[in-house]
Structures are given as structure tokens and as C-alpha cells.
C-alpha atoms as a PDB file:
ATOM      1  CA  UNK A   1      59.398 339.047 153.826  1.00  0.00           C
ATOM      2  CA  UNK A   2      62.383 339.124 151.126  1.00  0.00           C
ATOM      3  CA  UNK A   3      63.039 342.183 149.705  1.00  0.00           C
ATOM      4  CA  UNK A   4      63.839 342.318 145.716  1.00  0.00           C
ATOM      5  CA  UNK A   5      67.227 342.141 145.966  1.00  0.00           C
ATOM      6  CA  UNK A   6      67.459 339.015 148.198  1.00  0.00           C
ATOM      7  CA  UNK A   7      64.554 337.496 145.915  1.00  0.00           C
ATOM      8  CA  UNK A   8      66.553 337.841 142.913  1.00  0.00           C
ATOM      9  CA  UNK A   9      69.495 336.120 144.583  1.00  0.00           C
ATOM     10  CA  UNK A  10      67.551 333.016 145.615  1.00  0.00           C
ATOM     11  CA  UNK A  11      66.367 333.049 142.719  1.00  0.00           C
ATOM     12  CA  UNK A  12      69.513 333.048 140.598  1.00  0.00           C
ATOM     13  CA  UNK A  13      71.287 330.483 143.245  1.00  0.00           C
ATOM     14  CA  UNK A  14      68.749 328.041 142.549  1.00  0.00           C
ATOM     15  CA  UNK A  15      68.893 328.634 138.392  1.00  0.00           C
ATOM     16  CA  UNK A  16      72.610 328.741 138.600  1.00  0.00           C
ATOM     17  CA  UNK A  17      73.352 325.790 141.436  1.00  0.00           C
ATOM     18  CA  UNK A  18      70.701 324.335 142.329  1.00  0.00           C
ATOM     19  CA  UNK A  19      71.253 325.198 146.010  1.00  0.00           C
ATOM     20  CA  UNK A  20      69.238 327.623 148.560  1.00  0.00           C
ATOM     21  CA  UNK A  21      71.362 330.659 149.126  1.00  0.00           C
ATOM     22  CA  UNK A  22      70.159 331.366 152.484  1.00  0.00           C
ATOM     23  CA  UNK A  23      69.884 327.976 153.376  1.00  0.00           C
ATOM     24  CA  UNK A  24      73.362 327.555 152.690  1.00  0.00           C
ATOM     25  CA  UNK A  25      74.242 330.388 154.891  1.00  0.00           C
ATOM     26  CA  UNK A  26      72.195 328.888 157.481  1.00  0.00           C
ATOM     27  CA  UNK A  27      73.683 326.042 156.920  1.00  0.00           C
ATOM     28  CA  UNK A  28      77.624 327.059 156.971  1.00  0.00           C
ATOM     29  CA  UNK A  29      77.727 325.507 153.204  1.00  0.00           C
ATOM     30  CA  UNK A  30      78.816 327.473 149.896  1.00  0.00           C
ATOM     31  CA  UNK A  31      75.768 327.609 147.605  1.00  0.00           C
ATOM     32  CA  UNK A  32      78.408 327.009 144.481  1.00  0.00           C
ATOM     33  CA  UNK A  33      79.919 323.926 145.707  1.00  0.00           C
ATOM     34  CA  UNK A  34      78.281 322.557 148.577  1.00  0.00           C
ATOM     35  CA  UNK A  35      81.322 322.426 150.941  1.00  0.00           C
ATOM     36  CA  UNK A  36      81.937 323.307 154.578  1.00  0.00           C
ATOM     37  CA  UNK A  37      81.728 327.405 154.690  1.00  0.00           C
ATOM     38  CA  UNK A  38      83.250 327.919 158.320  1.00  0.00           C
ATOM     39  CA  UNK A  39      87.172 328.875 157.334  1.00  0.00           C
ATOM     40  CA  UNK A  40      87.830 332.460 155.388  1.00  0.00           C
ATOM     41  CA  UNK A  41      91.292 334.722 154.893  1.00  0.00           C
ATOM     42  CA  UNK A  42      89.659 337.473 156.541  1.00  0.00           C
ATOM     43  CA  UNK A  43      86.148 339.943 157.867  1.00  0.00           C
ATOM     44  CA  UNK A  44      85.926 340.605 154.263  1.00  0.00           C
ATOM     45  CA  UNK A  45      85.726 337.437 153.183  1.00  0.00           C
ATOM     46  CA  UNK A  46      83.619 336.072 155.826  1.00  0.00           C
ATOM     47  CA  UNK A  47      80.754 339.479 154.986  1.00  0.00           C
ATOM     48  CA  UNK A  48      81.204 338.100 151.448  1.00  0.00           C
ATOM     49  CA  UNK A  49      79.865 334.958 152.446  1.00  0.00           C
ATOM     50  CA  UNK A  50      76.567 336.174 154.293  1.00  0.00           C
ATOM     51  CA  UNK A  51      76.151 338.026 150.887  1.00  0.00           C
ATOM     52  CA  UNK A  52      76.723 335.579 148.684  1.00  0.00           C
ATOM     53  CA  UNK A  53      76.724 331.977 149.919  1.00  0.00           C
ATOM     54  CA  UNK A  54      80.408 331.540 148.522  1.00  0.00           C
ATOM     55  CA  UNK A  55      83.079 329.711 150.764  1.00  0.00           C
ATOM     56  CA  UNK A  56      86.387 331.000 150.819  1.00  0.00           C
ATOM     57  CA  UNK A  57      87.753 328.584 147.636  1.00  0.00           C
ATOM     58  CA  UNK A  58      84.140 329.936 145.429  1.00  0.00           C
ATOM     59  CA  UNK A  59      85.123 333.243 146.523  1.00  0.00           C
ATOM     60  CA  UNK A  60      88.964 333.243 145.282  1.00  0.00           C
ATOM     61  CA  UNK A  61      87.861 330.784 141.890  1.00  0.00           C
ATOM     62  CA  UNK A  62      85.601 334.276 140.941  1.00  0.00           C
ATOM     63  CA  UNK A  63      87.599 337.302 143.103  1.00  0.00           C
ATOM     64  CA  UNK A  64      90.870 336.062 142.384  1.00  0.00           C
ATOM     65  CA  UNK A  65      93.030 334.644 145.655  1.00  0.00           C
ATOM     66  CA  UNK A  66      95.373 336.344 148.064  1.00  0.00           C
ATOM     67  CA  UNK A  67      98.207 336.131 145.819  1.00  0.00           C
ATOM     68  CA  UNK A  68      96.324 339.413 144.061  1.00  0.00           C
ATOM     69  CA  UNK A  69      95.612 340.916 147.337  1.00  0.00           C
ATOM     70  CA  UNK A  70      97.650 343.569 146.811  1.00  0.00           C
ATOM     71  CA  UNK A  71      96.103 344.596 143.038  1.00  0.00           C
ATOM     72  CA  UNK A  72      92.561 344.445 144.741  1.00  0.00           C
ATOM     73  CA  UNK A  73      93.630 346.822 147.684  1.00  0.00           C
ATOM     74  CA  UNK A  74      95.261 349.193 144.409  1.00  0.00           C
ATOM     75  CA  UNK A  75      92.636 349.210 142.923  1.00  0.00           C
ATOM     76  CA  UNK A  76      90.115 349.864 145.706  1.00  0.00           C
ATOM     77  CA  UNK A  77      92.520 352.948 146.786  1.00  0.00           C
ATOM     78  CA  UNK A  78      91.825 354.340 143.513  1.00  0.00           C
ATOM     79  CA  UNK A  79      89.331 357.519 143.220  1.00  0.00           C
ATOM     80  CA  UNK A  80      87.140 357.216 140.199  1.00  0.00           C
ATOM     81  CA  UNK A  81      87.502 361.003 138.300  1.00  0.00           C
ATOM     82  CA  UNK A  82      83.686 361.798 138.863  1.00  0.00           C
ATOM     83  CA  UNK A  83      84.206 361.967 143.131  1.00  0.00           C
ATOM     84  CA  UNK A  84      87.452 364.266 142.488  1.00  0.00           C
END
């Protein structure tokens, strides 16, 4: 049984690409594009895939590509005020 979350995903793949998001998975395809989903930059990447369906190009076209590696990993060293 899906929980809400993953329901709500499926659900949204199929409005937004017409594509099964966990068949894509299962499949080793990206859910945006329909390409082969078996090369990635890194762990990172590769976990973002089982969560979202997105190959390695889908991935960089939304989270931005390794040239801004280094303003992601700034960014995620940051402390937001409210955990101080």
C-alpha cells in the first residue's frame, strides 16, 4: 500500500509527464524525459533518482549542474537563525 506522500507523486508524474514514477524507477528511465537513468555525478544524485524518477540531465535542468556545486554545498553549510 502507497502511503500519501508516494500517492501524490504518482499522481503528479502522471499529470505532469505522463509517465509512472515508480515504474520508471523500476525501469532505470527518468519519468521527465524517458531516457536511460543508469549514469549519475554522485550517491546524491543517484538517492535523488529513487525519489524522484529524474535522470542525472532532469536533475541538473531543475537543481542546477555541477558547475554550481560549490554554491549548493554553501548553501547547505549554512545554519538557518532559528537552530542557532
Amino acid at each position: 500500500m502507497m502511503s500519501e506522500l508516494d500517492k501524490f507523486k504518482e499522481e503528479s508524474a502522471m499529470s505532469l509527464f505522463g509517465r509512472s514514477r515508480l515504474l520508471a524507477i523500476a525501469g532505470n528511465s527518468c519519468v521527465k524525459c524517458g531516457e536511460s537513468a543508469a549514469d549519475f555525478r554522485d550517491e546524491i544524485s543517484k538517492k535523488e533518482f529513487g525519489i524522484s524518477g529524474f535522470c542525472q540531465v532532469c536533475q541538473d535542468d531543475i537543481f542546477g549542474g555541477s558547475d554550481q556545486d560549490d554554491l549548493k554545498d554553501e548553501i547547505l553549510d549554512q545554519v538557518h537563525p532559528i537552530f542557532e
